[in-house]
Protein backbone atom coordinates (compact mmCIF):
# COMPACT_ATOMS: atom_id res chain seq x y z
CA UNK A 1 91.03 64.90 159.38
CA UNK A 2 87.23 64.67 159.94
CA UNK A 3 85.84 60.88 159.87
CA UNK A 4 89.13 60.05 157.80
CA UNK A 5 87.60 56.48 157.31
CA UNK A 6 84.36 57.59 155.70
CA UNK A 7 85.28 61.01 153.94
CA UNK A 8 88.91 61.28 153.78
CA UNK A 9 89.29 64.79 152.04
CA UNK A 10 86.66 66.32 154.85
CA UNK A 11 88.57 68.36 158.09
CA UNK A 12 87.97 69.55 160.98
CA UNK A 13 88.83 73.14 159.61
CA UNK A 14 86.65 72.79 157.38
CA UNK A 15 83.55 71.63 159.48
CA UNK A 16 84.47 74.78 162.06
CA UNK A 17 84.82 76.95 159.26
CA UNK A 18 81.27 75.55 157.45
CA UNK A 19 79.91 76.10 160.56
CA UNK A 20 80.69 79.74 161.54
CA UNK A 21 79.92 80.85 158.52
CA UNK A 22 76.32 79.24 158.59
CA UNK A 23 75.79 80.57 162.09
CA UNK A 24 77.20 83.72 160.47
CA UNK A 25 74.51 83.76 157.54
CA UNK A 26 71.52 82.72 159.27
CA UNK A 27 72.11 85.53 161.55
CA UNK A 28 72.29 87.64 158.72
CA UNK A 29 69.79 86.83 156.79
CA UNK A 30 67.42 87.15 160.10
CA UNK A 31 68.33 90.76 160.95
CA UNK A 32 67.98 91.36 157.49
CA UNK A 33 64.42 90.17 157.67
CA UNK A 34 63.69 92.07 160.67
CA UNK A 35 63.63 88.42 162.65
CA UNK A 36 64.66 87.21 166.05
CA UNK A 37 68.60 87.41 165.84
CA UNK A 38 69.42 84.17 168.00
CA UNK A 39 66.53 82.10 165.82
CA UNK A 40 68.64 83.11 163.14
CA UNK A 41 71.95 82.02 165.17
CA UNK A 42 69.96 78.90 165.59
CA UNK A 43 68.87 78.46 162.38
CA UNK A 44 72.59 78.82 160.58
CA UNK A 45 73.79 76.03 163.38
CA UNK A 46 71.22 73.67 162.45
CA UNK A 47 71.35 73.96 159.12
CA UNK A 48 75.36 73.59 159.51
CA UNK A 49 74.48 70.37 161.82
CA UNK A 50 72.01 68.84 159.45
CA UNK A 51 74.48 69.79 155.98
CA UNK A 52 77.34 68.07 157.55
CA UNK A 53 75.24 64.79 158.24
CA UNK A 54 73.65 64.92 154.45
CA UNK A 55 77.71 65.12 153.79
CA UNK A 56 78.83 62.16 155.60
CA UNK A 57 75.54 60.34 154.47
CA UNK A 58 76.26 60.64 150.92
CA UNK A 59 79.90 59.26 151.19
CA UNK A 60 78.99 56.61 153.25
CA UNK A 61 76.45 55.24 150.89
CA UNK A 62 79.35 55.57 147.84
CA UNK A 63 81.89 53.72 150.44
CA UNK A 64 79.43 50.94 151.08
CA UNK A 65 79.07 50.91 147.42
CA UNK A 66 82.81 51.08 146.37
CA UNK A 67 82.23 54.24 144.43
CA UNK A 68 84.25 57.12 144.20
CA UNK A 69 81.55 59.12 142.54
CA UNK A 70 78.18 58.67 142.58
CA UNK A 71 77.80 59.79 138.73
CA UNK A 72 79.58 61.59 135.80
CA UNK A 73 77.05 64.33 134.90
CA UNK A 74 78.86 66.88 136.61
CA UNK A 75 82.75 65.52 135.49
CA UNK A 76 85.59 65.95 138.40
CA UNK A 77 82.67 67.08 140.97
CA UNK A 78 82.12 63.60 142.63
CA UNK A 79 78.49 63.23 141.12
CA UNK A 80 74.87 65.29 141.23
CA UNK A 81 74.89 63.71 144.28
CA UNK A 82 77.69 65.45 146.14
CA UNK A 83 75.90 68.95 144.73
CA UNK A 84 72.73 67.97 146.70
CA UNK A 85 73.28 66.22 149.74
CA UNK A 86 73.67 68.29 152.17
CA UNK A 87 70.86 70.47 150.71
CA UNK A 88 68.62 66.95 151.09
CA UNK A 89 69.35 66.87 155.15
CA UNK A 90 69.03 70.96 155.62
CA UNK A 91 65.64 71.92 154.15
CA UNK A 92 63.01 69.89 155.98
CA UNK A 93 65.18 71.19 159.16
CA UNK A 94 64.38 74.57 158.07
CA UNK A 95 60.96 73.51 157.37
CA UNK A 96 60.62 71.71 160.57
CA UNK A 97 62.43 75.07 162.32
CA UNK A 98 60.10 77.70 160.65
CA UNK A 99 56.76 75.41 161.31
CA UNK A 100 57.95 75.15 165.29
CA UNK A 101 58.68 78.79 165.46
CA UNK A 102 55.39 79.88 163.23
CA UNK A 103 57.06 81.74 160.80
């Protein structure tokens, strides 16, 4: 288990396994855009990095608040919450990343 006292369904497999693939994509996607390969590498680890803490965030906040979910629009999905959080930490790190590099 990953931070078993703060998100007890997250694992370690499944932070590796998050990870390598986002390294994976962002690789990807920069070959596919003709980009440098490694700022792509770098890209999909950050991203991976910064998802991960928008993860942990989020079910911190709904521990501290006794929640299990954080709504019920999206039923048996832990809230519109879950759906977004890491997505909340990621982007201005890739729009911090592509302003530093001058993309």
């Amino acid at each position: 288990r990953f931070l078993n006292h703060i998100s007890p369904n997250k694992t370690w497999s499944g932070v590796i396994g998050g990870t390598v693939a986002a390294i994976i994509v962002g690789g990807a996607l920069a070959a596919a855009a003709g980009q440098w390969l490694p700022g792509g590498l770098l890209m999909g680890l950050l991203v991976a990095i910064a998802g991960q803490s928008g993860d942990v965030a989020e079910s911190m906040l709904k521990r501290t608040a006794g929640a299990k979910d954080s709504s019920n629009l999206i039923p048996g999905h832990g809230g519109i919450l879950d759906r977004t959080d890491s997505f909340l930490f990621a982007a201005p790190v890739v729009y911090a990343y592509l302003l530093i590099i001058g993309a």
